[in-house]
N, C-alpha and C. Protein backbone atom coordinates (compact mmCIF):
# COMPACT_ATOMS: atom_id res chain seq x y z
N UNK A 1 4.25 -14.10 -80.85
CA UNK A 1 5.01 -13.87 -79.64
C UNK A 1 4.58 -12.57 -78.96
N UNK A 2 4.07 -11.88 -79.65
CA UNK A 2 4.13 -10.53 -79.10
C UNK A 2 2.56 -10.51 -78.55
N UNK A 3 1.81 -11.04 -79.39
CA UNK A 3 0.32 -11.47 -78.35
C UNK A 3 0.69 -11.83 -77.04
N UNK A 4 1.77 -12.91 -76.99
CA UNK A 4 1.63 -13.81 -75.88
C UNK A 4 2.10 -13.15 -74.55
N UNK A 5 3.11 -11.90 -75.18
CA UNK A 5 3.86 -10.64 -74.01
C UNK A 5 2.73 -10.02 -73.68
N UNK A 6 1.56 -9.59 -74.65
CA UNK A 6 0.45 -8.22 -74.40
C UNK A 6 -0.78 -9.31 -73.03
N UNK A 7 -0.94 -10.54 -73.70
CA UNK A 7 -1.41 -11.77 -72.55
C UNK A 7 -0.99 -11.68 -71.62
N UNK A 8 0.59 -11.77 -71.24
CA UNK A 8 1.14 -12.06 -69.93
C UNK A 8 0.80 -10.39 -69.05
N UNK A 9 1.23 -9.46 -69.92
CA UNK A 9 1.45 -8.15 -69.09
C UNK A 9 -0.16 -7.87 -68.95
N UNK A 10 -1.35 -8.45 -69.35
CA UNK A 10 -2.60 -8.01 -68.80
C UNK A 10 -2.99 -8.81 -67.84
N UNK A 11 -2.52 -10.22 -67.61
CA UNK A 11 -2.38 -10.84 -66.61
C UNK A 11 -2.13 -10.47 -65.12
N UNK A 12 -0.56 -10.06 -65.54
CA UNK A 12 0.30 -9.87 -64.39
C UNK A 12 -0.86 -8.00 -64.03
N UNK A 13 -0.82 -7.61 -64.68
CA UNK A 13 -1.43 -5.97 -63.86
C UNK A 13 -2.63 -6.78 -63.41
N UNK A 14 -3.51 -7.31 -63.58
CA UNK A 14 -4.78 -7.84 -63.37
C UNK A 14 -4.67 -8.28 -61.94
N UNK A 15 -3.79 -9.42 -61.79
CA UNK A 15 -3.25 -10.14 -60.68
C UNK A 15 -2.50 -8.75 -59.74
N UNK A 16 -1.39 -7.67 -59.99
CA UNK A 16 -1.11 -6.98 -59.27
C UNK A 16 -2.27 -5.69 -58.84
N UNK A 17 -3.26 -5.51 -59.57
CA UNK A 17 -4.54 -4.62 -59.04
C UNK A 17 -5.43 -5.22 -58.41
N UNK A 18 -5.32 -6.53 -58.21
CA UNK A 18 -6.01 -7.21 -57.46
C UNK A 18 -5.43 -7.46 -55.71
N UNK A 19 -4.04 -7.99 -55.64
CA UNK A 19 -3.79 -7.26 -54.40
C UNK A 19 -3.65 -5.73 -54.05
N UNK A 20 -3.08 -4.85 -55.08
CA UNK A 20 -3.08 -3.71 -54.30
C UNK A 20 -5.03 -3.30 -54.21
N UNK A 21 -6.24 -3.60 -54.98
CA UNK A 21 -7.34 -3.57 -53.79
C UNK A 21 -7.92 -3.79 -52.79
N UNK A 22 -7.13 -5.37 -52.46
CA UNK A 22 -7.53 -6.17 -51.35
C UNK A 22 -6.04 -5.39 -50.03
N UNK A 23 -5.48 -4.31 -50.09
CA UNK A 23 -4.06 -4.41 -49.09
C UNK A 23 -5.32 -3.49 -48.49
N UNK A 24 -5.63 -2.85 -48.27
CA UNK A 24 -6.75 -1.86 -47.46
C UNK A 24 -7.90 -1.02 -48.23
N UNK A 25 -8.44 -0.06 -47.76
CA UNK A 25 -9.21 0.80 -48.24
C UNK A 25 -9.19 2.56 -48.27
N UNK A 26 -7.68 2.32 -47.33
CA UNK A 26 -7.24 3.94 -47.44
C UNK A 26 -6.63 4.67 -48.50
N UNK A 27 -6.78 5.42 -48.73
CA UNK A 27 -6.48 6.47 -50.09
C UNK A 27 -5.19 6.07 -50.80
N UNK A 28 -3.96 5.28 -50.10
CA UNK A 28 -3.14 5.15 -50.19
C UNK A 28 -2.94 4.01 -51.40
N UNK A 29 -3.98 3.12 -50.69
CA UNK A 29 -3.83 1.98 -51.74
C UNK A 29 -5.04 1.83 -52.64
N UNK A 30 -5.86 3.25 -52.59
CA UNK A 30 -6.74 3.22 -53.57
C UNK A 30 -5.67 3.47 -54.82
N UNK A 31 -4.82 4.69 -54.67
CA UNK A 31 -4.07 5.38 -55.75
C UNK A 31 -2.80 4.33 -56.29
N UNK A 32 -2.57 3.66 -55.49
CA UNK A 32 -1.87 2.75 -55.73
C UNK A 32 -2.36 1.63 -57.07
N UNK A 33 -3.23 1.14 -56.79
CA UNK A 33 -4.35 0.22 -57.64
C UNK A 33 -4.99 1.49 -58.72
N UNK A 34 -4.87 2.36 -58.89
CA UNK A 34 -5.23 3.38 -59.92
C UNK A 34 -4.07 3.43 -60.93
N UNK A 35 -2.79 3.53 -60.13
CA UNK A 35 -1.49 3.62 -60.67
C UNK A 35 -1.13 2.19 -61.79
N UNK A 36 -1.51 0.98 -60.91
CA UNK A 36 -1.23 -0.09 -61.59
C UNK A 36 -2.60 -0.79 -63.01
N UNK A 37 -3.06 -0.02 -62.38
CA UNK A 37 -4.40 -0.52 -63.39
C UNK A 37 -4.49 0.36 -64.34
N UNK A 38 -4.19 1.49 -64.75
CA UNK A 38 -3.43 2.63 -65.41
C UNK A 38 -3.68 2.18 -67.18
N UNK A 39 -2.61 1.39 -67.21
CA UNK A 39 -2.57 0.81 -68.74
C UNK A 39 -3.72 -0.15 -69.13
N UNK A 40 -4.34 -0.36 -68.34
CA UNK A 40 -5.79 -1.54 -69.40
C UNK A 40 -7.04 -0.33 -69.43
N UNK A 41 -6.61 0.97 -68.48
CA UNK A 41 -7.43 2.10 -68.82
C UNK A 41 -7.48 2.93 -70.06
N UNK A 42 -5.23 2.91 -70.22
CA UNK A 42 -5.56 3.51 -71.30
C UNK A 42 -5.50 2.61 -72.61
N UNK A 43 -5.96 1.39 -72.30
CA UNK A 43 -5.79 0.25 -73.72
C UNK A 43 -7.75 0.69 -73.69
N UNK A 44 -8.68 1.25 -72.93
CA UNK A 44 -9.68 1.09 -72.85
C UNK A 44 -10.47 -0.46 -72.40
N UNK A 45 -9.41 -1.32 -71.96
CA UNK A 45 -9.87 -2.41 -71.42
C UNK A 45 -10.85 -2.52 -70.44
N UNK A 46 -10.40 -1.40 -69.09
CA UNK A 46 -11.28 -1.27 -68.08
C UNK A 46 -11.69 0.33 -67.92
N UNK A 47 -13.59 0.75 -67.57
CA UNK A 47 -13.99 1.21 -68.29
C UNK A 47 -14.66 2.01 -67.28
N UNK A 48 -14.80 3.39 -66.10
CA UNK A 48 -15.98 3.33 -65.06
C UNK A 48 -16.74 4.55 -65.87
N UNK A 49 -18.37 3.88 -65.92
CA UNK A 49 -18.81 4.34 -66.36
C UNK A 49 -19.14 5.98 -65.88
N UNK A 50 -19.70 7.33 -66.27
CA UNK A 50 -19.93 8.20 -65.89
C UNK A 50 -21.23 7.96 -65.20
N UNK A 51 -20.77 8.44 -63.63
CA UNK A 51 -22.53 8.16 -62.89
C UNK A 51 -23.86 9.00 -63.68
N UNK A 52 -25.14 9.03 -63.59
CA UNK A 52 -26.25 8.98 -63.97
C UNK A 52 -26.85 10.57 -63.50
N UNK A 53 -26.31 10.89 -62.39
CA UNK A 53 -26.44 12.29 -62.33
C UNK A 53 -25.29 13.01 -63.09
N UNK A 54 -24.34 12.55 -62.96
CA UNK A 54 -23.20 13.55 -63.65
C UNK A 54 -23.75 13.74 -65.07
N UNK A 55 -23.86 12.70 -65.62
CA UNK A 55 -24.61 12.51 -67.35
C UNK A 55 -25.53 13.66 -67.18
N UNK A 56 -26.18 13.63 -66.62
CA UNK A 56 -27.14 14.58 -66.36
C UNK A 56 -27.43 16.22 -66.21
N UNK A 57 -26.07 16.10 -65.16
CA UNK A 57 -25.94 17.47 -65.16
C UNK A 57 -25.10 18.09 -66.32
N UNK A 58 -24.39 17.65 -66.72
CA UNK A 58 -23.46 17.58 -68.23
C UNK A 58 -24.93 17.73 -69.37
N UNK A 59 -25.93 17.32 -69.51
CA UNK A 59 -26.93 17.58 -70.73
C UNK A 59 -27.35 18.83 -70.11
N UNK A 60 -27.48 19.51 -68.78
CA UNK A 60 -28.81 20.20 -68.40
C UNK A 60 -28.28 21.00 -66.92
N UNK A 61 -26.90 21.59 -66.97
CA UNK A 61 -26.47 21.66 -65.72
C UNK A 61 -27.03 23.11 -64.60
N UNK A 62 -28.24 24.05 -66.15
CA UNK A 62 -28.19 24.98 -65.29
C UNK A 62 -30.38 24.56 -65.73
N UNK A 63 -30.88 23.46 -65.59
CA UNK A 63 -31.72 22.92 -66.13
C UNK A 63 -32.69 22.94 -64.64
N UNK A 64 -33.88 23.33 -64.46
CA UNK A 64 -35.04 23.51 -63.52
C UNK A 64 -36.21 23.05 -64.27
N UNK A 65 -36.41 21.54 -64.54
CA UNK A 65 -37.64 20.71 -65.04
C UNK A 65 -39.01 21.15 -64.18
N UNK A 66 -38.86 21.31 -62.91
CA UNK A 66 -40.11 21.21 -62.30
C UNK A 66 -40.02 22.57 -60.62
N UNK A 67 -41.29 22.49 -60.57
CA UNK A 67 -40.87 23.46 -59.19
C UNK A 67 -40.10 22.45 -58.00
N UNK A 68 -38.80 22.99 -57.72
CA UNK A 68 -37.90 23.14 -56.20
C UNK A 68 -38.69 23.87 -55.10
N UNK A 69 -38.21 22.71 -54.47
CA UNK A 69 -38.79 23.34 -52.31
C UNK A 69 -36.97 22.84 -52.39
N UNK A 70 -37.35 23.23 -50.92
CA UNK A 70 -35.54 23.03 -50.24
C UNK A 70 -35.20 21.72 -50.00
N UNK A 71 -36.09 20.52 -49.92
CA UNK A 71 -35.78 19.33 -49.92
C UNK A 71 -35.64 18.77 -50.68
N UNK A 72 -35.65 19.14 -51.88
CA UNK A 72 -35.43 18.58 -53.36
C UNK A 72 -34.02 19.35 -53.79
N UNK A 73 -33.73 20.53 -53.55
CA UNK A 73 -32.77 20.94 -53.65
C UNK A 73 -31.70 20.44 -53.18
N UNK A 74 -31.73 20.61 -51.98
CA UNK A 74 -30.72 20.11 -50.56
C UNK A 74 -30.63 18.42 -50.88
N UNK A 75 -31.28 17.73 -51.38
CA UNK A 75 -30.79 15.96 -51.82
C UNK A 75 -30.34 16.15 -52.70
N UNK A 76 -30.51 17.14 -54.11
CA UNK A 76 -29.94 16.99 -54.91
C UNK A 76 -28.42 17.51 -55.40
N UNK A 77 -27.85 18.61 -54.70
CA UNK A 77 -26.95 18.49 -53.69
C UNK A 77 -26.46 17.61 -53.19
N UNK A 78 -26.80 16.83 -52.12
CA UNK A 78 -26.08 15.81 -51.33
C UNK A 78 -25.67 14.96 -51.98
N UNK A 79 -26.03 14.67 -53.18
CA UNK A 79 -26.03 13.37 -54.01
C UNK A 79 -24.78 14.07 -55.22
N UNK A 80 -24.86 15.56 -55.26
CA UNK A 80 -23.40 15.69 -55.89
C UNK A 80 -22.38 16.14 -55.26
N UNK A 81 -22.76 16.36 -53.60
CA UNK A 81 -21.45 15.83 -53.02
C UNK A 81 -20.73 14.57 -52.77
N UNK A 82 -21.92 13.77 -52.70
CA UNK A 82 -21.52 12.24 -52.54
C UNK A 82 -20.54 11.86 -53.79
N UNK A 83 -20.69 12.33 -54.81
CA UNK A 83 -20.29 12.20 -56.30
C UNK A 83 -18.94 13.13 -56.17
N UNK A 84 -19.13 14.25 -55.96
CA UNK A 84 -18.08 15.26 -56.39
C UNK A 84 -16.69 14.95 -55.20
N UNK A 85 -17.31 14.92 -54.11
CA UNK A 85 -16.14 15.22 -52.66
C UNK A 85 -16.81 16.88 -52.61
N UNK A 86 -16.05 17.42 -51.54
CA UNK A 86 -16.37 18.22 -50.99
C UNK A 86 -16.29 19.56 -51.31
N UNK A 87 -17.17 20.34 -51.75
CA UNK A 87 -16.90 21.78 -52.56
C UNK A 87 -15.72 23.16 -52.20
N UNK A 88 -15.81 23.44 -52.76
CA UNK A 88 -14.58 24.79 -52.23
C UNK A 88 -14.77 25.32 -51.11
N UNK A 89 -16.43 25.44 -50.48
CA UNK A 89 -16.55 26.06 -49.34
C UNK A 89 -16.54 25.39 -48.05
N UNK A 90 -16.20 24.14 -48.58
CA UNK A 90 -16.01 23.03 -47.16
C UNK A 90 -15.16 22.46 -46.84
N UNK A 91 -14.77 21.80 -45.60
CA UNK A 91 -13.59 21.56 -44.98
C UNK A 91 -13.31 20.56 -46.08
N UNK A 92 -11.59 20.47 -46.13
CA UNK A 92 -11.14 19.74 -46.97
C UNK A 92 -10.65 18.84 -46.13
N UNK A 93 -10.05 17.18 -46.17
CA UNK A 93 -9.38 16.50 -45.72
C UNK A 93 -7.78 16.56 -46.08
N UNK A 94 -6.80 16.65 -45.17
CA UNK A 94 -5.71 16.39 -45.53
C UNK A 94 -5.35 15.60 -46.88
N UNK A 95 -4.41 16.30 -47.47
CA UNK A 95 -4.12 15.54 -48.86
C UNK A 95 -2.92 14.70 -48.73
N UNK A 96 -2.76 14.21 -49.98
CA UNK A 96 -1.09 12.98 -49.81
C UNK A 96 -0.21 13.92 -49.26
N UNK A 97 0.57 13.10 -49.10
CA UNK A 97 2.26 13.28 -48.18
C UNK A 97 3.38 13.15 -49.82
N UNK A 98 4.46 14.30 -49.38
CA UNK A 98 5.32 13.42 -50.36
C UNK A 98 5.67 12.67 -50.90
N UNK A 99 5.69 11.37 -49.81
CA UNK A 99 6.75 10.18 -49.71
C UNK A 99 5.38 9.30 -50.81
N UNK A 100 3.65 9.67 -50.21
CA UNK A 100 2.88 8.79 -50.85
C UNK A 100 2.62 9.22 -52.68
N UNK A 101 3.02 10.33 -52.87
CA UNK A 101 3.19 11.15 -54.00
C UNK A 101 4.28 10.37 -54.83
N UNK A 102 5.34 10.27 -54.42
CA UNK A 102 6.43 10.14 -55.10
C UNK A 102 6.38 8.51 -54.96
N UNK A 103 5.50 7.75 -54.09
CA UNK A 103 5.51 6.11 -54.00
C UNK A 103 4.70 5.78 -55.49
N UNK A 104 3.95 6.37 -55.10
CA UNK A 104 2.59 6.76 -56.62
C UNK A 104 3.18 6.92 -57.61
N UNK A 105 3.96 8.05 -57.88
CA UNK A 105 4.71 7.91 -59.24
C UNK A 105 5.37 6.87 -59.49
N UNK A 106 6.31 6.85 -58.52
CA UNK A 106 7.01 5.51 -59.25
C UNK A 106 6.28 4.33 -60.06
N UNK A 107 5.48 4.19 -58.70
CA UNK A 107 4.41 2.80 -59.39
C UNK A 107 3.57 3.11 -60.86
N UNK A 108 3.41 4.36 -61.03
CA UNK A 108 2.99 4.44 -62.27
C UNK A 108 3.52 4.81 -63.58
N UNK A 109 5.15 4.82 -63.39
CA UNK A 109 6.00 4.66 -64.53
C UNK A 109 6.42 3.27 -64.40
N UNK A 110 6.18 2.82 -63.38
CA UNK A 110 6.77 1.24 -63.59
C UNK A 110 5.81 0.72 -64.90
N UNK A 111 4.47 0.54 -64.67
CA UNK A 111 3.67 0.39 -65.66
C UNK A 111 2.91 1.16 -66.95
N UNK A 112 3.50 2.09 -66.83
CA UNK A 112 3.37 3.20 -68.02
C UNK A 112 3.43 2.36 -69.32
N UNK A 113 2.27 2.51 -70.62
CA UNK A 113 2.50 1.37 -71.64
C UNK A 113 3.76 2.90 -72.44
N UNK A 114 4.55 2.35 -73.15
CA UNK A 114 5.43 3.22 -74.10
C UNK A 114 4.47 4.30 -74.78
N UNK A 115 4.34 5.49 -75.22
CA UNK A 115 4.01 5.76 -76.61
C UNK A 115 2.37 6.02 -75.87
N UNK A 116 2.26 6.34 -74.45
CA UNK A 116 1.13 6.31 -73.88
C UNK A 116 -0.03 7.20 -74.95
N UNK A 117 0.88 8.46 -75.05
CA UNK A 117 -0.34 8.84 -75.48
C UNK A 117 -1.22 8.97 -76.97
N UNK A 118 -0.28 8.01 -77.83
CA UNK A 118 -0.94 7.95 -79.28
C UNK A 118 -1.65 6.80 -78.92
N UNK A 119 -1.39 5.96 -77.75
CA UNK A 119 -2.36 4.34 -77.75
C UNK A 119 -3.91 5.07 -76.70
N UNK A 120 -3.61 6.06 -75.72
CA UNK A 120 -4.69 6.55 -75.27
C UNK A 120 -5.96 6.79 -76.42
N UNK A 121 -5.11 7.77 -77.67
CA UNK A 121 -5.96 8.08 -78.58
C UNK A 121 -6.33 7.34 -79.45
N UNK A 122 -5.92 6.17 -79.72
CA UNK A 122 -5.94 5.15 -80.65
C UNK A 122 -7.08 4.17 -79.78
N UNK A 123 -7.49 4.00 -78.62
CA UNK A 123 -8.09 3.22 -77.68
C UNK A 123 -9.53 4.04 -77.48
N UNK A 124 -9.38 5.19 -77.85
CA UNK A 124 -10.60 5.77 -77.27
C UNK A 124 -10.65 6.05 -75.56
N UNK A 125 -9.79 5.87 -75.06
CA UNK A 125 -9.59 6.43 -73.47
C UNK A 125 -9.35 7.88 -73.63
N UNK A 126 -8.74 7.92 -74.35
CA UNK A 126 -8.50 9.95 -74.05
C UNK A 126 -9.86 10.71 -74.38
N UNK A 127 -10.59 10.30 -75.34
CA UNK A 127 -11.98 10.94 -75.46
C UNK A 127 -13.09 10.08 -74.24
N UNK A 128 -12.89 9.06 -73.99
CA UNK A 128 -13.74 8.79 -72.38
C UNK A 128 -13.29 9.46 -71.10
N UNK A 129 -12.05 9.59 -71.15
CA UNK A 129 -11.44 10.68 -70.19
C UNK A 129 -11.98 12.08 -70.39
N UNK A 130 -11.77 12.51 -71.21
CA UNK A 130 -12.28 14.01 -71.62
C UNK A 130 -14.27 13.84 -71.46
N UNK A 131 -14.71 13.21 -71.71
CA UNK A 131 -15.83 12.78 -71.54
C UNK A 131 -16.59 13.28 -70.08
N UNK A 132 -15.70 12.43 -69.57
CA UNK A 132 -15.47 12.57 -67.89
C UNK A 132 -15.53 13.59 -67.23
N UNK A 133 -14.53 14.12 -67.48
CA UNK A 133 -13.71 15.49 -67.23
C UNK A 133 -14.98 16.56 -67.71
N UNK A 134 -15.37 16.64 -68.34
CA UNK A 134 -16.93 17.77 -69.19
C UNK A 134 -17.73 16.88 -68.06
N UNK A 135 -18.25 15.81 -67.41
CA UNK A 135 -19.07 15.73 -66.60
C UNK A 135 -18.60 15.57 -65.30
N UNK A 136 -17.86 15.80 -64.80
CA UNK A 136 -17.60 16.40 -63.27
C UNK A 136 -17.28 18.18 -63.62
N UNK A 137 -17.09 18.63 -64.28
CA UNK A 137 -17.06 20.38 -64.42
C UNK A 137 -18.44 20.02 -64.26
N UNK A 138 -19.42 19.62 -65.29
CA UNK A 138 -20.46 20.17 -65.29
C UNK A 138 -21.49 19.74 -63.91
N UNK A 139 -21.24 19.18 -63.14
CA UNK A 139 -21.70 18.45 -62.07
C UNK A 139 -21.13 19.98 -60.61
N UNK A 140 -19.73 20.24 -60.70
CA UNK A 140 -19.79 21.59 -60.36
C UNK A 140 -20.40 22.76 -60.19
N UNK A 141 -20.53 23.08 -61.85
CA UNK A 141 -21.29 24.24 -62.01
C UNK A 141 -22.78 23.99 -61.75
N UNK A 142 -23.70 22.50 -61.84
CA UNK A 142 -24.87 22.72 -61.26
C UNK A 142 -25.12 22.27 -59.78
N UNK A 143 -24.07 22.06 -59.01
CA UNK A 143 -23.96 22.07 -57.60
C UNK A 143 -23.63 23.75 -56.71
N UNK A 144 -23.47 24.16 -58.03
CA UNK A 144 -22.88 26.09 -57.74
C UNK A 144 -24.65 26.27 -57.79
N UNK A 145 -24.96 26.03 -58.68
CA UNK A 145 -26.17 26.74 -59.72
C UNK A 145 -27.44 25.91 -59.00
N UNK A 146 -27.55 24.81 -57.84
CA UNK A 146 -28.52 24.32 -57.01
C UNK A 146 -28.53 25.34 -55.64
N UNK A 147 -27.00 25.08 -55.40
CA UNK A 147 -26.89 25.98 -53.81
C UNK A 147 -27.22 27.74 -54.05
N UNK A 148 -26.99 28.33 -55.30
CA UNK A 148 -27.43 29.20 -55.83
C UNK A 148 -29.37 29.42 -55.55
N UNK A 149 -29.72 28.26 -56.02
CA UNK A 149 -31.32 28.28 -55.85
C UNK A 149 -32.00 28.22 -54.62
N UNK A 150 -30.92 27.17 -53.88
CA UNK A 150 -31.36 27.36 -52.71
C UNK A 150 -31.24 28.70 -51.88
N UNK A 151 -30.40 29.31 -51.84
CA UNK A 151 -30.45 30.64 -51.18
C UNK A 151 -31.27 31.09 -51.50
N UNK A 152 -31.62 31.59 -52.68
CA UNK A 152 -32.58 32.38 -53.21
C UNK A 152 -33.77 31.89 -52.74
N UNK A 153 -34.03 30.30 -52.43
CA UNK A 153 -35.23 30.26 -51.69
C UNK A 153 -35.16 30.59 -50.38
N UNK A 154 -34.36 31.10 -49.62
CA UNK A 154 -34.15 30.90 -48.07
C UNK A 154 -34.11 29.61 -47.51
N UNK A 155 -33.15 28.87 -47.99
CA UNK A 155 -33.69 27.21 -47.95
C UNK A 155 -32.42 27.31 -46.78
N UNK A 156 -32.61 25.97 -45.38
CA UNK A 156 -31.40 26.24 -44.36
C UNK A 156 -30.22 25.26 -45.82
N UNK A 157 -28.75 26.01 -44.70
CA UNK A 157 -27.30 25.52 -45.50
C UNK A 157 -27.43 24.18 -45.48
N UNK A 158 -26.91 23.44 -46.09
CA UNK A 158 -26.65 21.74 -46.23
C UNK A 158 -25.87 21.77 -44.84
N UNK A 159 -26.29 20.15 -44.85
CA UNK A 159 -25.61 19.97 -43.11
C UNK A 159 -23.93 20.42 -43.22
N UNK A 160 -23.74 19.93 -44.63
CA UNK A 160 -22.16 19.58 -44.82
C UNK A 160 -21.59 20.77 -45.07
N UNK A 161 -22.29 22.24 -45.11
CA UNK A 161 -21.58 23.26 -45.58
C UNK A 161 -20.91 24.16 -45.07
N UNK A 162 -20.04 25.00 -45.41
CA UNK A 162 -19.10 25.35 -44.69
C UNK A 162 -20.11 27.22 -44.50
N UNK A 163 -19.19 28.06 -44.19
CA UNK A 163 -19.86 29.42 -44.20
C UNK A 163 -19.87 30.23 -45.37
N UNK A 164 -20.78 30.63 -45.44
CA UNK A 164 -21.11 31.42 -46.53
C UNK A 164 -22.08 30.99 -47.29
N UNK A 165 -22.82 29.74 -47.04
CA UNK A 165 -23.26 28.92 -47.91
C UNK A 165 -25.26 28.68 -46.88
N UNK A 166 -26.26 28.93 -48.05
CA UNK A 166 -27.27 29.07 -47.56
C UNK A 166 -27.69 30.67 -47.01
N UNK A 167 -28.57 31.08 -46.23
CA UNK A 167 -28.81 32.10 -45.49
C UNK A 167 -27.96 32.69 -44.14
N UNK A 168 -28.04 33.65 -44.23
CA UNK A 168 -27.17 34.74 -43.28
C UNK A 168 -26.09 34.07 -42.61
N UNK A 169 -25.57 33.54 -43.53
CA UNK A 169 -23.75 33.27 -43.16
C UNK A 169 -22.87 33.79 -44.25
């Protein structure tokens, strides 16, 4: 019987993360579908892998294999902003609203599994989380430690950067 409850309730979230991805594409109902999909994350059911630069910069984050020009720099960069969002020195986008804060919570105690966090650790999600977490820091510090190189070459600021960032700003 109790299989047949753990069946139905991976069902039903399956089926409810499936409309809340298809209701739009704004932040709103991304977090929403984060909220409900929540528990097969932390059963380790569903799984996103760590991207291929992050891995990367996590083995080797303050790592210079070969000689840098500014166009190798400056993509490699762009590609951990594309990854990261937008660094400390750049415009930020408005963040949630209360009402979408507190819509969010709810939805994610509705589906909260009991006892979350001995089944996180028992699933292996809390060490893929932490996993994670060590490769976006480290994706940081060599997006600090690229724009770092680039100055030092006199390389121009990334299109996307705010002031202070690159030469004589």
């Amino acid at each position: 019987m109790a299989k047949v409850r753990i069946l139905l309730l991976v069902a039903t979230m399956l089926g409810l993360s499936a409309c809340a991805s298809t209701a739009g594409t704004d932040r709103a109902s991304d977090r929403g579908a984060e909220a409900v999909t929540r528990p097969l994350r932390d059963l380790s059911l569903v799984q996103s892998p760590v991207p291929d630069e992050l891995a990367a910069a996590a083995a080797a984050p303050y790592g210079v294999e070969r000689q840098r020009d500014c166009s190798t720099l400056l993509a490699e960069i762009a590609v951990l902003d594309s990854l990261l969002g937008p660094d400390i020195d750049q415009s930020r986008a408005k963040g949630p609203g209360f009402a979408e804060d507190t819509a969010v919570a709810a939805l994610q105690s509705l589906f909260d599994l009991p006892f979350r966090g001995v089944i996180r650790r028992i699933s292996g999600a809390e060490r893929l989380d932490r996993d994670k977490a060590r490769a976006v820091l480290s994706g940081m510090v060599r997006r600090g430690y690229l724009k770092g190189l680039a100055r030092a070459a006199d390389c121009p600021p990334p299109a996307t950067a705010g002031p202070g960032v690159g030469t004589g700003n």
